[in-house]
Each structure stands twice: as C-alpha cells, then as structure tokens.
Protein backbone atom coordinates (compact mmCIF):
# COMPACT_ATOMS: atom_id res chain seq x y z
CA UNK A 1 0.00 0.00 0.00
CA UNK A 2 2.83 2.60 0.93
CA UNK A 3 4.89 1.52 -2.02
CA UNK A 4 2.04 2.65 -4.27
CA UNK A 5 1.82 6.36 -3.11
CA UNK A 6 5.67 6.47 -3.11
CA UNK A 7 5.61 5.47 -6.96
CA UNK A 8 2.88 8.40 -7.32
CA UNK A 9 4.77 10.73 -5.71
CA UNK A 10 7.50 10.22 -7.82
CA UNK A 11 5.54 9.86 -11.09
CA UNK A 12 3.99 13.17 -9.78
CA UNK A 13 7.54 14.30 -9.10
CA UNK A 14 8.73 13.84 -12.45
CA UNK A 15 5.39 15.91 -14.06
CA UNK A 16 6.62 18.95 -11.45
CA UNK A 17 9.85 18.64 -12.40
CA UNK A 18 9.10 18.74 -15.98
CA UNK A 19 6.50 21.17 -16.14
CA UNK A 20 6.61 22.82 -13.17
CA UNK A 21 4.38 22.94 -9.42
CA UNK A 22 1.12 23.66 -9.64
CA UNK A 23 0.38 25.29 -6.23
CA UNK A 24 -2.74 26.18 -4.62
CA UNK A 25 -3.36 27.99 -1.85
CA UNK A 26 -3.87 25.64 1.58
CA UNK A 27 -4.01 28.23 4.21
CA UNK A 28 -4.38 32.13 4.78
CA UNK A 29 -1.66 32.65 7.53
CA UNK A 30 -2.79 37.18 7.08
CA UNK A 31 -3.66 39.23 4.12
CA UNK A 32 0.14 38.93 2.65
CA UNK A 33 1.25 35.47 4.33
CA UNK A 34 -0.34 32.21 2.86
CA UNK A 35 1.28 28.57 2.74
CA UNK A 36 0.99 26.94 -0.95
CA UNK A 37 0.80 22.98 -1.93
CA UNK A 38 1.37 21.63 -5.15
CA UNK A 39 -1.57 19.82 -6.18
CA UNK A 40 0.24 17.42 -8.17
CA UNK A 41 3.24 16.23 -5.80
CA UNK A 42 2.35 17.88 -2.06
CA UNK A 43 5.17 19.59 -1.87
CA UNK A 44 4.39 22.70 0.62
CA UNK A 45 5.84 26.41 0.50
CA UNK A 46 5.14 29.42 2.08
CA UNK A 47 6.02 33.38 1.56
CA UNK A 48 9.21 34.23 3.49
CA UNK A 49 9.78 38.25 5.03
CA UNK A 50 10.74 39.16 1.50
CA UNK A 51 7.71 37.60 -0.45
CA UNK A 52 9.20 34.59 -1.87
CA UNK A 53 8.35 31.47 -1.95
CA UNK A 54 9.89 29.05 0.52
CA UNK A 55 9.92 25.75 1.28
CA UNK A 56 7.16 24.99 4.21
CA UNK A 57 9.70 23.72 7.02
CA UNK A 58 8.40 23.28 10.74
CA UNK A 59 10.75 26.20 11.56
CA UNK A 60 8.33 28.24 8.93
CA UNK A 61 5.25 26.23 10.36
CA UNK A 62 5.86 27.52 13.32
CA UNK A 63 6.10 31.34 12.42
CA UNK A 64 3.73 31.15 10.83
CA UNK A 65 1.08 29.77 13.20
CA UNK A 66 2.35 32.72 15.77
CA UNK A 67 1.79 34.66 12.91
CA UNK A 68 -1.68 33.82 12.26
CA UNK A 69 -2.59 33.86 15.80
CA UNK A 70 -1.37 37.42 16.59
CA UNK A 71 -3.21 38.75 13.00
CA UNK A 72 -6.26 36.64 14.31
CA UNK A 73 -6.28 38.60 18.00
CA UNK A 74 -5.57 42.29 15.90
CA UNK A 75 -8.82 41.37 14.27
CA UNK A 76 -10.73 40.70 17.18
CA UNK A 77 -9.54 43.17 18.86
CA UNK A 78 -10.74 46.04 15.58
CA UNK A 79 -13.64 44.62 15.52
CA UNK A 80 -14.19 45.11 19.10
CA UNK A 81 -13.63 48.59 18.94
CA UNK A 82 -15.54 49.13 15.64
CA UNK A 83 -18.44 47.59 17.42
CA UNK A 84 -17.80 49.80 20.45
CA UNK A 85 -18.16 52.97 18.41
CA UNK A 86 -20.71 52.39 16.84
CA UNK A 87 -22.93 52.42 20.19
C-alpha cells in the first residue's frame, strides 16, 4: 500500500519537475502570508519576510502559526472597537 503512493509521488515528481508545481493555496496565515501545496506532488511552501516562496519547514510552520494567531487577535480586537463605536 505505501509503495504505491511512493511510486505516485514520484511519477507526480517527475510531471513537477518537468512542467513545473502547480500550487494552490492551503491556508491564509494574514492578508500577505499564505502557505501553498502543489496539487500534483504535495510539496508545501510558504512566503518568506521578502515575499518569496519558501519551502514549508516546521521552523516556517511555526512562524507562521504565531503569525496567524497574533493577526487573528488584531482582528478581534478592531472589531471590538468598531463595534464599540458604533454604540
């Protein structure tokens, strides 16, 4: 069973090596910071502090999940204050 996804990921491999990744976006870390997977071999990237792509390592996981969190609480909080204005 494993030996047959290990032979599609290298069939898949060889497309995305040929043509090219073909990534998607899998998560909205803020407005500017997303993580990307290729839809043909699952290989994961992310946007690094220049706006690159970069390979999704757990060091980058990691930021970026800190990231999200603090970007998630600055919208809370606006809308908190938006709300309290309004009144």
């Amino acid at each position: 069973m494993r030996k047959a996804n290990v032979t599609t990921n290298k069939t898949n491999g060889l497309f995305c090596n040929l043509f090219g990744h073909h990534f998607e976006v899998s998560k909205n870390v803020t407005y500017h910071v997303k993580e990307y997977k290729c839809s043909k071999c699952g290989k994961e990237m992310t946007t690094n502090s220049n706006g690159f792509l970069t390979e999704l390592t757990p060091k980058f996981r990691e930021i970026n999940k800190v990231l999200s969190k603090i970007h998630n609480n600055k919208l809370t909080r606006l809308a908190k204050q938006k709300k309290l204005l309004v009144n």
